[in-house]
C-alpha atoms as a PDB file:
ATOM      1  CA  UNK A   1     -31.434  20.109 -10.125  1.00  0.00           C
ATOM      2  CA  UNK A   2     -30.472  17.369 -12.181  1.00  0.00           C
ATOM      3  CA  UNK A   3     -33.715  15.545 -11.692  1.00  0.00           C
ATOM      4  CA  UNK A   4     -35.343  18.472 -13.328  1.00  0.00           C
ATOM      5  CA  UNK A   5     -32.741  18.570 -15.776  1.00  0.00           C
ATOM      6  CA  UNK A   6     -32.817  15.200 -16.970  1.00  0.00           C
ATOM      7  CA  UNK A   7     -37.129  15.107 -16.943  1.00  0.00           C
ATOM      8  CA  UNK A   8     -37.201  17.942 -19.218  1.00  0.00           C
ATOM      9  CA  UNK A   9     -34.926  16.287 -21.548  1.00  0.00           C
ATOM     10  CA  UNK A  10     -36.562  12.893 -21.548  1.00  0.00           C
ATOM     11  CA  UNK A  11     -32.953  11.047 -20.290  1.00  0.00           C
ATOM     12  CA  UNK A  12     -35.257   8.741 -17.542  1.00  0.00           C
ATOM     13  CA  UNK A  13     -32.368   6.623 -16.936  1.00  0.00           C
ATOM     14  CA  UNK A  14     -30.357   9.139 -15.602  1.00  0.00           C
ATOM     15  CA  UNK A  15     -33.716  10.646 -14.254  1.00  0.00           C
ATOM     16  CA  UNK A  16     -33.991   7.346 -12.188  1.00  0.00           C
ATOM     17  CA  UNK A  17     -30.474   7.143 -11.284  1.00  0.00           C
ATOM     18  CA  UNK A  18     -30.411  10.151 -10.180  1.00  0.00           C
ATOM     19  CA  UNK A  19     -33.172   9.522  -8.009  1.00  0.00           C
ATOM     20  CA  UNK A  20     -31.818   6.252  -6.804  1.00  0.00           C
ATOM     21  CA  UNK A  21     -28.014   7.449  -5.859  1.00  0.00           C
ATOM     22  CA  UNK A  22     -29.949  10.578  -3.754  1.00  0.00           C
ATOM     23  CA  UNK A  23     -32.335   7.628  -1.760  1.00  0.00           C
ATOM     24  CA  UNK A  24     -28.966   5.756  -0.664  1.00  0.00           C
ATOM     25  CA  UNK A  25     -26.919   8.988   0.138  1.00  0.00           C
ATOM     26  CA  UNK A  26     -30.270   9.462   2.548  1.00  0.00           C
ATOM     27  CA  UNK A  27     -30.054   5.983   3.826  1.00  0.00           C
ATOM     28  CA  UNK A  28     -26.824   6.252   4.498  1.00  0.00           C
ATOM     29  CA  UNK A  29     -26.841   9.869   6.568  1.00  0.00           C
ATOM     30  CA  UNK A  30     -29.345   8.225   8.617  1.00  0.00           C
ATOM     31  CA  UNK A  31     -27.713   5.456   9.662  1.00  0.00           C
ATOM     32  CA  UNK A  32     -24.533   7.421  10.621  1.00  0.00           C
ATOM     33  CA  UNK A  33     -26.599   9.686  12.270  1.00  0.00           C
ATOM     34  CA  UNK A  34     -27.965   7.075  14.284  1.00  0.00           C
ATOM     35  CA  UNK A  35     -24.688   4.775  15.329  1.00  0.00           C
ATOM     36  CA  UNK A  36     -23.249   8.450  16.441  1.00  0.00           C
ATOM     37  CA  UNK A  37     -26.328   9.029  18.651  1.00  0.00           C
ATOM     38  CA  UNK A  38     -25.601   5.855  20.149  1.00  0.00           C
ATOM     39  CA  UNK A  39     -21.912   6.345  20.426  1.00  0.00           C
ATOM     40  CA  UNK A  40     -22.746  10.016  22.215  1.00  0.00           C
ATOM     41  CA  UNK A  41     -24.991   8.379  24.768  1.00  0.00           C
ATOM     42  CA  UNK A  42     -22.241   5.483  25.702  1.00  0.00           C
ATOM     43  CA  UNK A  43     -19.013   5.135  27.183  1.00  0.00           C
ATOM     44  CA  UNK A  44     -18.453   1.677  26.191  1.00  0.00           C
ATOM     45  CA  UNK A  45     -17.441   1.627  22.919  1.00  0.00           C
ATOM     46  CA  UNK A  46     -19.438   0.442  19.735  1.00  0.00           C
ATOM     47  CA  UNK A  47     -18.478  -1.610  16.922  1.00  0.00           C
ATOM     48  CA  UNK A  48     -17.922  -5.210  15.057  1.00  0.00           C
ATOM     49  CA  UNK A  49     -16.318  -6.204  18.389  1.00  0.00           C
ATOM     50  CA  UNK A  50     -18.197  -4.897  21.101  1.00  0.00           C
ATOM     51  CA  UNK A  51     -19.585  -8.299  21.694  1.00  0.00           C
ATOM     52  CA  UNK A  52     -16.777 -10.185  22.299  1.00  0.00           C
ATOM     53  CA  UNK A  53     -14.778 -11.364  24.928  1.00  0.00           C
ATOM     54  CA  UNK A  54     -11.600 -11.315  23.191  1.00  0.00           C
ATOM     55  CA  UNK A  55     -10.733  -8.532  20.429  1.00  0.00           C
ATOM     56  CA  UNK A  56     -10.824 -10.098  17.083  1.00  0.00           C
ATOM     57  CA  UNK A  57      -7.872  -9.240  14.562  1.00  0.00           C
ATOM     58  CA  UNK A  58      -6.892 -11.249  11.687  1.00  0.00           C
ATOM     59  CA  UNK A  59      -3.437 -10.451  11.231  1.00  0.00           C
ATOM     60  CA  UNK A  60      -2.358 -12.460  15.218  1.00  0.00           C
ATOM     61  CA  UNK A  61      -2.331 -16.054  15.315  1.00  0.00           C
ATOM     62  CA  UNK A  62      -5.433 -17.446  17.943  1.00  0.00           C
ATOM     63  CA  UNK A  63      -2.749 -19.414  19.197  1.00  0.00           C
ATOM     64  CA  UNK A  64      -0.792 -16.137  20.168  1.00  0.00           C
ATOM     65  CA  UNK A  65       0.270 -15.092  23.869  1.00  0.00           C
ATOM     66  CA  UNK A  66      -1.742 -11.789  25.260  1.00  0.00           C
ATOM     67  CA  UNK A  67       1.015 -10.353  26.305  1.00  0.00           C
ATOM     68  CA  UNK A  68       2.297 -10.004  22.696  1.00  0.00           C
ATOM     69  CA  UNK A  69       4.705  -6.645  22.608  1.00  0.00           C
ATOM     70  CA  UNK A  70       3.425  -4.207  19.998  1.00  0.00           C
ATOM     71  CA  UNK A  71       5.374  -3.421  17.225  1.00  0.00           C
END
């Protein structure tokens, strides 16, 4: 609608914005759609430390016990 809007108006910035934000809204849709296909077909979970040995997290020292009580 705005696309339409904008053309008949001669505004072809927003014309191409508009166009733009409407491509990465797409690519983003898809990509969810397809790390939630992948998360539906496994039970081991799936993310920035699914490759690791140890979980990753910033806010314990390395040098930290695992047994560390939570908080």
């Amino acid at each position: 609608m705005n696309i339409k809007l904008y053309l008949a108006k001669g505004m072809m910035l927003n014309t191409v914005l508009s166009i733009v934000i409407i491509a990465l809204v797409t690519v983003i849709i898809v990509e969810n759609v397809r790390v939630w296909l992948t998360l539906l077909r496994t039970a081991k979970p799936v993310g920035m430390n699914d490759e690791r040995e140890k979980i990753y997290c910033p806010l314990v020292s390395p040098h930290a016990p695992d047994d560390l009580p939570l908080a």
